[in-house]
Protein backbone atom coordinates (compact mmCIF):
# COMPACT_ATOMS: atom_id res chain seq x y z
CA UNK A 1 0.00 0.00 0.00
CA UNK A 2 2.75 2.52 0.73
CA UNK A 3 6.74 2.72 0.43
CA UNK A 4 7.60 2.71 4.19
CA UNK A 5 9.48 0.12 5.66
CA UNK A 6 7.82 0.73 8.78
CA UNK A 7 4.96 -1.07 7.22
CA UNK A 8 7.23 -4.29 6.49
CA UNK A 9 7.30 -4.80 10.57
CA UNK A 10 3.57 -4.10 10.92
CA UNK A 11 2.94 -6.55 8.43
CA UNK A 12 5.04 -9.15 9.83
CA UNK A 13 3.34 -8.70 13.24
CA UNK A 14 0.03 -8.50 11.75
CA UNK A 15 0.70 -12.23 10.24
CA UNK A 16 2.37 -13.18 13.28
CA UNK A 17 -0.95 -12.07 15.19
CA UNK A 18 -2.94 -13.81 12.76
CA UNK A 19 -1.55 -17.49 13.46
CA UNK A 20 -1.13 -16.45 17.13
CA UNK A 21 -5.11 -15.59 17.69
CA UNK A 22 -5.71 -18.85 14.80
CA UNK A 23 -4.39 -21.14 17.43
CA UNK A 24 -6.13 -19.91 20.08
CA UNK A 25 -9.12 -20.00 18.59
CA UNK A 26 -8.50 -23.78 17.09
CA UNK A 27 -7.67 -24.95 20.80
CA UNK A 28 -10.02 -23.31 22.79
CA UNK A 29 -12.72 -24.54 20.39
CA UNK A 30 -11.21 -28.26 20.40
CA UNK A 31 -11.49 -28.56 24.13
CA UNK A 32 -14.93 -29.10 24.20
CA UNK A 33 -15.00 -32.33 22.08
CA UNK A 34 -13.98 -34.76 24.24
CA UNK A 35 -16.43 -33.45 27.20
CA UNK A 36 -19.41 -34.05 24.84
CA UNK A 37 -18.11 -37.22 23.92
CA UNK A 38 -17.86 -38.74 27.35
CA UNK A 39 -21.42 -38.30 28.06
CA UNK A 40 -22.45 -40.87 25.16
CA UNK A 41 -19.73 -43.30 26.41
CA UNK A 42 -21.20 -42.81 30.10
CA UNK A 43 -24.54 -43.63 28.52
CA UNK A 44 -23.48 -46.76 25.54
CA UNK A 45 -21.18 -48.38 28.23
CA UNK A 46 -22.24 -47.58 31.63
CA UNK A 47 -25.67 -47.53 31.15
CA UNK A 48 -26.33 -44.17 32.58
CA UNK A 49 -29.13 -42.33 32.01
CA UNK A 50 -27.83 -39.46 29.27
CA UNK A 51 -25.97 -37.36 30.93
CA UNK A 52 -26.45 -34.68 28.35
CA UNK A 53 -29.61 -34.97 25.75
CA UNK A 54 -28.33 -34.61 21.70
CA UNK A 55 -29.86 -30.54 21.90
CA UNK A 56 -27.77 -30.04 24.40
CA UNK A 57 -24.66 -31.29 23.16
CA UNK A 58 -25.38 -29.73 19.87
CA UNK A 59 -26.34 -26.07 21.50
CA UNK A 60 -22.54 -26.35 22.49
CA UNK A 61 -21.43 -26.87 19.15
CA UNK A 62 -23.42 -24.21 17.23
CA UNK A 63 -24.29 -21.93 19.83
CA UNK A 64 -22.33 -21.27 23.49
CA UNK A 65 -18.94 -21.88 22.15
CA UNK A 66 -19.20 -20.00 19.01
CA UNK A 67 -19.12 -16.49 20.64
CA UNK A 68 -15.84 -16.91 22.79
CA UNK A 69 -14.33 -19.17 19.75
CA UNK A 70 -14.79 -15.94 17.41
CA UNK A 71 -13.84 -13.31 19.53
CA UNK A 72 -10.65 -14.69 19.82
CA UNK A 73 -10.11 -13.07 16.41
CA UNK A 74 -9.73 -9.61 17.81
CA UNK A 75 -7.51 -10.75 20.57
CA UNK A 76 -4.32 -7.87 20.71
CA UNK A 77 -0.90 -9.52 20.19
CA UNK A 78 1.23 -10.32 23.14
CA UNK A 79 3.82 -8.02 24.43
CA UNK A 80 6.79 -10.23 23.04
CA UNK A 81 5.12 -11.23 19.82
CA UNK A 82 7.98 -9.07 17.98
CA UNK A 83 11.27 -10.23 20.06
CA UNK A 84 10.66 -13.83 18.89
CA UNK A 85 12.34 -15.41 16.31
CA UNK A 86 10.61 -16.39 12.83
CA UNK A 87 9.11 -19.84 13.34
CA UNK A 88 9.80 -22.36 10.89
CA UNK A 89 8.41 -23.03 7.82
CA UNK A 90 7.47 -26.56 8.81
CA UNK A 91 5.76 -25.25 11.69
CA UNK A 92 2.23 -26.64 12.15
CA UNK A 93 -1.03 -24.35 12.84
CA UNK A 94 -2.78 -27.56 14.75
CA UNK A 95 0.48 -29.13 16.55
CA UNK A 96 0.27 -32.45 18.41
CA UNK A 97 1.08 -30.04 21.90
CA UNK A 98 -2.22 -28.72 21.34
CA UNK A 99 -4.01 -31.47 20.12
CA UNK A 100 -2.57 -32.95 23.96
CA UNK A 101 -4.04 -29.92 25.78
CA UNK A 102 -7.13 -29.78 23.91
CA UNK A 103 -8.16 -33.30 23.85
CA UNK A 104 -6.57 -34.16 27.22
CA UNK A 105 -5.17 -31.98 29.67
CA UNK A 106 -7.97 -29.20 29.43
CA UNK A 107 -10.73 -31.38 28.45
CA UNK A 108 -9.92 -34.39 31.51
CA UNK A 109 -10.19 -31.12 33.92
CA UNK A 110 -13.80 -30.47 32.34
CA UNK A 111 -15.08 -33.82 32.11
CA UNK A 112 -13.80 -34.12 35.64
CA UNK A 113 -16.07 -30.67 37.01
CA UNK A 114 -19.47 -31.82 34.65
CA UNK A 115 -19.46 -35.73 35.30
CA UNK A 116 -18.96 -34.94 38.99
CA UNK A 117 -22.06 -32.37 38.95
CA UNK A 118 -23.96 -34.79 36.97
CA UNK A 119 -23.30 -37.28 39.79
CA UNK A 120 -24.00 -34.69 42.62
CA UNK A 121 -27.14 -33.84 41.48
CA UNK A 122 -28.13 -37.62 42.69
CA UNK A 123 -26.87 -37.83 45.26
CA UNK A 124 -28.23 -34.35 46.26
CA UNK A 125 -31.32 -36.07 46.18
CA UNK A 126 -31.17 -38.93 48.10
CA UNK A 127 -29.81 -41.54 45.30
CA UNK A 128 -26.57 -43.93 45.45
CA UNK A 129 -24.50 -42.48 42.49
CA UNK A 130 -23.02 -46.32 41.88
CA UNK A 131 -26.52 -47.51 41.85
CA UNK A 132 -27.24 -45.77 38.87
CA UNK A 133 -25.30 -47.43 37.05
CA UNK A 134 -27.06 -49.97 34.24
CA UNK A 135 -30.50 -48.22 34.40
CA UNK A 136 -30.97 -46.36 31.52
CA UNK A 137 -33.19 -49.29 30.41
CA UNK A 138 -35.37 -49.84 32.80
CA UNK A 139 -35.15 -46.43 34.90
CA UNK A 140 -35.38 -42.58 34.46
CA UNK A 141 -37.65 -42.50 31.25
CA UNK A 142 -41.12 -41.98 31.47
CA UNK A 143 -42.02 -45.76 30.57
CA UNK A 144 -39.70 -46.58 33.50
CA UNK A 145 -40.54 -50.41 34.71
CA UNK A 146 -41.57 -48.97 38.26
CA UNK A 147 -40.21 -47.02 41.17
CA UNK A 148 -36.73 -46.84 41.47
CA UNK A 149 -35.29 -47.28 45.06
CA UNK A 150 -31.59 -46.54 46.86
CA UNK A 151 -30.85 -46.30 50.06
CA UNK A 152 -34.11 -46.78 51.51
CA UNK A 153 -35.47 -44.31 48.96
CA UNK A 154 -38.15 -44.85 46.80
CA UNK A 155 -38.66 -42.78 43.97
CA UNK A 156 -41.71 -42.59 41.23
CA UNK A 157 -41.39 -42.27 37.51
CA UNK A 158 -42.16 -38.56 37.38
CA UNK A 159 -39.20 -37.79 40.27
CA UNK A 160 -36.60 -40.19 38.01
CA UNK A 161 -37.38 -38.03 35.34
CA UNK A 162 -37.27 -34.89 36.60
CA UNK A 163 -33.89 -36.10 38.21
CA UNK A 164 -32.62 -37.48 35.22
CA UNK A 165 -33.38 -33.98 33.55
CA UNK A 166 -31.98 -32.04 36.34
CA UNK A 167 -28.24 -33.74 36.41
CA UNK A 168 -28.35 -33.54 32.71
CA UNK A 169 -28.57 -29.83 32.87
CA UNK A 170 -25.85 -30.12 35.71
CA UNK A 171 -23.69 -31.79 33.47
CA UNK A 172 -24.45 -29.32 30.57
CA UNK A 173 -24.00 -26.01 33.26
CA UNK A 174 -20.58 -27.37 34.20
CA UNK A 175 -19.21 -28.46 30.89
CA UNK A 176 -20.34 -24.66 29.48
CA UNK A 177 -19.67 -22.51 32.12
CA UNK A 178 -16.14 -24.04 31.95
CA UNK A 179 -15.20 -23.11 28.61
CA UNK A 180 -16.65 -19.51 29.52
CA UNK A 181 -13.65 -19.95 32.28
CA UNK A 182 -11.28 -21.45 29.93
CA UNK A 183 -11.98 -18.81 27.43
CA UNK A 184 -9.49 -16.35 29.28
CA UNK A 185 -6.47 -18.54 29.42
CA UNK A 186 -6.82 -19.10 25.75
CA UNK A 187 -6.23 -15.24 25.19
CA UNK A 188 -2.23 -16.05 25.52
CA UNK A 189 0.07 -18.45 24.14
CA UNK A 190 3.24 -17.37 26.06
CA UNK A 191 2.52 -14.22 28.37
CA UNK A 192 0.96 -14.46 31.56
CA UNK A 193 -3.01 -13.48 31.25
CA UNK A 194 -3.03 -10.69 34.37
CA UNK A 195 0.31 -9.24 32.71
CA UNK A 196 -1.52 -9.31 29.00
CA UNK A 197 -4.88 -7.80 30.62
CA UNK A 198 -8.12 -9.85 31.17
CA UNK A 199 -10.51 -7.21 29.57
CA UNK A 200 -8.46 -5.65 26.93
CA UNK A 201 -10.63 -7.60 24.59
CA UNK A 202 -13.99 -6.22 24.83
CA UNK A 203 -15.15 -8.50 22.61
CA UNK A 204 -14.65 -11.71 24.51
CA UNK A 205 -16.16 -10.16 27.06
CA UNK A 206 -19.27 -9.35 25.57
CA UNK A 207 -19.52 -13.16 24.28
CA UNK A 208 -19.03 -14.93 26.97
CA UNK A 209 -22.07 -12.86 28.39
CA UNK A 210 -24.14 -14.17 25.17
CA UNK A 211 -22.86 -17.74 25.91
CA UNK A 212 -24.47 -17.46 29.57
CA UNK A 213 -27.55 -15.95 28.57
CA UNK A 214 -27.95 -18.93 25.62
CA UNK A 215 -27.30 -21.60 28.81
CA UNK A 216 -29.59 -19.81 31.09
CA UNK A 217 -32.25 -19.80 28.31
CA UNK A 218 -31.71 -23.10 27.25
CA UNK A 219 -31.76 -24.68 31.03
CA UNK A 220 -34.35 -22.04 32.94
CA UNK A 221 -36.87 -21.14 30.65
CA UNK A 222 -40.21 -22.86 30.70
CA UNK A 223 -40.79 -25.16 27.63
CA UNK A 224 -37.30 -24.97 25.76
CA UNK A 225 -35.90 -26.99 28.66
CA UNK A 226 -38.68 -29.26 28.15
CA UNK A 227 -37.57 -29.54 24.69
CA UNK A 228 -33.84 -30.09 25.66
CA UNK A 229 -34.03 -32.18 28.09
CA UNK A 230 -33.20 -29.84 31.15
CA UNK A 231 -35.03 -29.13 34.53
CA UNK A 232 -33.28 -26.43 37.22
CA UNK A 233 -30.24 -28.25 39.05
CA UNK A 234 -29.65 -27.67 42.47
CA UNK A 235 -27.54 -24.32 42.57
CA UNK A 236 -24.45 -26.06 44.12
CA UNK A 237 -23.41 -27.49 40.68
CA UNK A 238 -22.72 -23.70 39.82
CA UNK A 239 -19.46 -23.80 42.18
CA UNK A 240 -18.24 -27.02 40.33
CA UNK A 241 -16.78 -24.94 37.35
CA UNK A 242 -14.75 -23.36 39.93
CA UNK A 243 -12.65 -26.23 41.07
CA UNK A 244 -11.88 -26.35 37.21
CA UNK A 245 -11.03 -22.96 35.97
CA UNK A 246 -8.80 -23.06 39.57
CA UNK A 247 -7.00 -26.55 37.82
CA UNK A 248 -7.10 -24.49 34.35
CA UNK A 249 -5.42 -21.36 35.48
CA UNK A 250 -2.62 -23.18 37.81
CA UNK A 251 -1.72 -25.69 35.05
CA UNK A 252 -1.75 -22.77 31.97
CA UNK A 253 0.17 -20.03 34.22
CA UNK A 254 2.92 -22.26 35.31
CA UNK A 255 3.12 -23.74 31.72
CA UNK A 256 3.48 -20.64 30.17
CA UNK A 257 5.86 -19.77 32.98
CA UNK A 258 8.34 -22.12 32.20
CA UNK A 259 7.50 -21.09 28.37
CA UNK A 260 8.94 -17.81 28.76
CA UNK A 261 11.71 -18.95 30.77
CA UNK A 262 13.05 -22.05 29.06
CA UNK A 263 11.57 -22.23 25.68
CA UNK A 264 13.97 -24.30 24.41
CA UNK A 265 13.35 -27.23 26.94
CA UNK A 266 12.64 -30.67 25.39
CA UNK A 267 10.12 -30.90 28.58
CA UNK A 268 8.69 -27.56 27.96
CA UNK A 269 7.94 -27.90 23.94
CA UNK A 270 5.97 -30.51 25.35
CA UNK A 271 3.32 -28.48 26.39
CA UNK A 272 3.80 -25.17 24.35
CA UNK A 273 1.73 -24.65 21.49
């Protein structure tokens, strides 16, 4: 556009921003597959009853998790993103570090907060989590076989169901709220996210308020919950996300800790993407 060669260094840290805020977006957005996928498993192979309905699961796909995913776009660059050397040409946009975090690290840590609400949320009312196990058959559907009874409980079709509903939106609250946690270590690769600022990105800010009001519509509001499979949890399961964003932001600051101070550790490429 012009003859400067001032504009040769924007351009390079405009491109540099570019794959910077691409990756951020690609792994933030990854993170949630596996904690939709566990559900299914929970239900094919343990017999659960679902511990998220196929709405809900979907509504996380093409609805919460779009906002936060896209606003990563107009993330600012980092403070070092010019004192770093060219990366290599070989150098991969999706690397197997992040396909590690994303799949494994970060996801185990959600799957950990929204399988443990889902389980709460029976024994909140009175239920044996183990003896749930196996009864998605016979139990928690509205053509259930009969009461359903633990500890000394006994409880009729309509309660299974509303139950049933009711840790399924636990599991769905958890597993959401989460990534609106997880959104805000995503907004780095290397610096620290206090140093970088948590709400110089308006824009994240204003979707992860969208992604709470689609999950509060979607779980509180008469007739669409019907519809998805929800019924209002207990309001303890809110605090579960907690524990997790606590596990998120120790494990991401101390990784990109040692990323700034020993990049060139076999240990620490490892874990930096």
């Amino acid at each position: 556009m012009d003859d400067k060669f001032a504009s040769i260094i924007h351009g390079i840290e405009e491109g540099r921003l570019l794959f910077d805020n691409l990756r951020k977006s690609i792994g933030y957005t990854l993170t949630h597959c596996f904690p939709s996928i566990v559900p299914m498993l929970l239900n094919f192979i343990g017999g659960l009853p679902p511990p998220m309905s196929a709405l809900q699961m979907l509504s996380i796909d093409l609805g919460t998790d779009l906002p936060p995913a896209i606003s990563l776009a107009y993330e600012p660059p980092e403070s070092d993103i010019m004192k770093l050397p060219p990366r290599k040409r070989t150098t991969r946009l999706v690397s197997f570090a992040m396909l590690t975090y994303s799949y494994q690290i970060a996801a185990y840590m959600i799957c950990l907060g929204s399988i443990s609400a889902y389980f709460f949320v029976y024994w909140y009312h009175g239920i044996n989590p183990f003896d749930v196990f196996y009864t998605s058959q016979e139990y928690f559907k509205y053509d259930a076989v009969g009461n359903f009874t633990s500890w000394g409980k006994s409880f009729t079709t309509a309660e299974q169901v509303d139950i049933r509903y009711q840790a399924a939106a636990a599991c769905y609250i958890t597993t959401v709220t989460c990534q609106g946690w997880h959104i805000w270590m995503c907004k780095t690769r290397r610096t620290s996210m206090f140093t970088h600022g948590i709400f110089r990105n308006s824009t994240t800010v204003l979707a992860v308020v969208i992604e709470m009001a689609i999950l509060c519509f979607l779980v509180y509001t008469p007739g669409v919950k019907f519809v998805t499979g929800s019924s209002s949890p207990p309001f303890e399961i809110w605090f579960f996300s907690f524990g997790v964003a606590f596990l998120l932001l120790i494990y991401n600051e101390t990784r990109k800790f040692f990323i700034r101070r020993t990049p060139h550790n076999p240990l620490v490429r490892l874990v930096k993407w």
